[in-house]
Protein backbone atom coordinates (compact mmCIF):
# COMPACT_ATOMS: atom_id res chain seq x y z
CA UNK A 1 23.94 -17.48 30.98
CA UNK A 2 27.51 -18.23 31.17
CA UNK A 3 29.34 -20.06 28.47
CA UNK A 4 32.56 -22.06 29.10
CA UNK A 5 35.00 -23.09 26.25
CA UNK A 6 37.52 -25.49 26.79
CA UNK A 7 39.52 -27.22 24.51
CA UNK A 8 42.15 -28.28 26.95
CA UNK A 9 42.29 -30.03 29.79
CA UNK A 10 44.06 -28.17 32.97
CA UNK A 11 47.64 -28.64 32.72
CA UNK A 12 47.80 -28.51 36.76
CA UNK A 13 50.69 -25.40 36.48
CA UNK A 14 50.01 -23.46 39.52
CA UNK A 15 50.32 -20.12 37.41
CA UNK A 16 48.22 -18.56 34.72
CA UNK A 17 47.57 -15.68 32.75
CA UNK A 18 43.97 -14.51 32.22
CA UNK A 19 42.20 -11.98 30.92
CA UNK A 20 38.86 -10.89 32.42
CA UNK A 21 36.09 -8.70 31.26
CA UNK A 22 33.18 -6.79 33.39
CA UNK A 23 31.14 -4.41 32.46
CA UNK A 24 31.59 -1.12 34.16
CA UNK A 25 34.40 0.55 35.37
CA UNK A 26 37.44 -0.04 38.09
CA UNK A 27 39.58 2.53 39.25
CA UNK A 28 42.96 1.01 38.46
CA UNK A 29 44.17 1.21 41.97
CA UNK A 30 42.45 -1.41 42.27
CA UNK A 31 45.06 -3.97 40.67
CA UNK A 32 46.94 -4.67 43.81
CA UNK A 33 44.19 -5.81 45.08
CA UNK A 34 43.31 -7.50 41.86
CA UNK A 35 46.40 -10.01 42.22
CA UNK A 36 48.61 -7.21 40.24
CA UNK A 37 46.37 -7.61 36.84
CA UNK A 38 46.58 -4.67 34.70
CA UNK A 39 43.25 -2.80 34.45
CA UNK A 40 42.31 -1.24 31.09
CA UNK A 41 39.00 0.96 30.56
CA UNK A 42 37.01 1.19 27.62
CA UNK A 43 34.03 2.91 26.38
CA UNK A 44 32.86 6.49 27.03
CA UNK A 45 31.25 7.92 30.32
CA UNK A 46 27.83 7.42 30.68
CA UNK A 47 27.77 4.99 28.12
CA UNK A 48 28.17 1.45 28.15
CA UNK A 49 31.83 1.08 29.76
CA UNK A 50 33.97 -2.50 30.08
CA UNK A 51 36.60 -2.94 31.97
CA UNK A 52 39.47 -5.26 31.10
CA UNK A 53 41.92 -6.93 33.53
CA UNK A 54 44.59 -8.45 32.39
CA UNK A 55 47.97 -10.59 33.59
CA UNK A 56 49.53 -13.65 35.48
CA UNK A 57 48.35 -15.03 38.73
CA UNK A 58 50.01 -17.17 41.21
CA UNK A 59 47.41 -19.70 40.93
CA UNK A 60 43.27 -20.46 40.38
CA UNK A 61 42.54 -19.94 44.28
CA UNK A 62 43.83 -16.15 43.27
CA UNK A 63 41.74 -16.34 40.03
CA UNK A 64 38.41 -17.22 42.49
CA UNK A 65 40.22 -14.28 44.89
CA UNK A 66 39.37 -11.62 42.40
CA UNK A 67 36.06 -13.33 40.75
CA UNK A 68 34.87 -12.33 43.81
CA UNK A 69 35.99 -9.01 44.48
CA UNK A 70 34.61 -8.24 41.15
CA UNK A 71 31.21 -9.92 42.43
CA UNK A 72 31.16 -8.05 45.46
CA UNK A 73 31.87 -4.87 43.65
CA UNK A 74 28.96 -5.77 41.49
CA UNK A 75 30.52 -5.78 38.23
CA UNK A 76 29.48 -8.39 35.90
CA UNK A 77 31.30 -10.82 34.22
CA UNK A 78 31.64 -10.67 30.63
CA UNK A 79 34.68 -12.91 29.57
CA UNK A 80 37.22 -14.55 31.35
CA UNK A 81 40.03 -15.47 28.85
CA UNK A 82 42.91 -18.49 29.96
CA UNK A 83 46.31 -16.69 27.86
CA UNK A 84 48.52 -19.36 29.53
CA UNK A 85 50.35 -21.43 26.55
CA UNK A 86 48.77 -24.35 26.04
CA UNK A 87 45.30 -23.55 26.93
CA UNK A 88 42.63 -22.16 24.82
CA UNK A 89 40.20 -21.72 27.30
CA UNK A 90 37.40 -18.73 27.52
CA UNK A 91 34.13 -18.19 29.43
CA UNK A 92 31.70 -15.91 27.86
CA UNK A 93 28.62 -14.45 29.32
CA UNK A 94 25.40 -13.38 27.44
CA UNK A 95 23.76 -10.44 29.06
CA UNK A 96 21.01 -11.39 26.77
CA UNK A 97 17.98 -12.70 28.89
């Protein structure tokens, strides 16, 4: 299940910071491909690893660009975090069934 928290409305600026979460691991070479995010990895090998990405994007057509990398790499979406001032918006998802 996938939880979205909004308590803004979308200010319509074509660039945003975000921070996303997925479980497992990304070599950070990845992040050109990633729209430049930073990629941070936490957690211990063969244990349950996240890894966070993290910076600005030109705009949400390059937010959907990598939500779908990150789908076809079949990494799973934890949190997706809207840092742009101004927005307090955060999608959370429960790997809970």
């Amino acid at each position: 299940m996938i939880t979205i928290m909004s308590n803004t409305k979308a200010s319509g600026s074509p660039r945003g910071a975000y921070r996303i979460r997925v479980g497992g691991s990304l070599d950070p070479s990845w992040s050109d491909r990633l729209g430049g995010l930073a990629i941070t990895i936490s957690g211990q090998f063969g244990v349950k690893t996240t890894t966070v990405l993290e910076g600005e994007l030109v705009d949400q057509s390059a937010l959907m660009g990598v939500l779908n990398t990150l789908h076809d790499l079949n990494l799973s979406l934890e949190a997706l975090e809207n840092l742009s001032p101004g927005t307090s918006e955060e999608v959370h998802h429960d790997t809970a069934h």
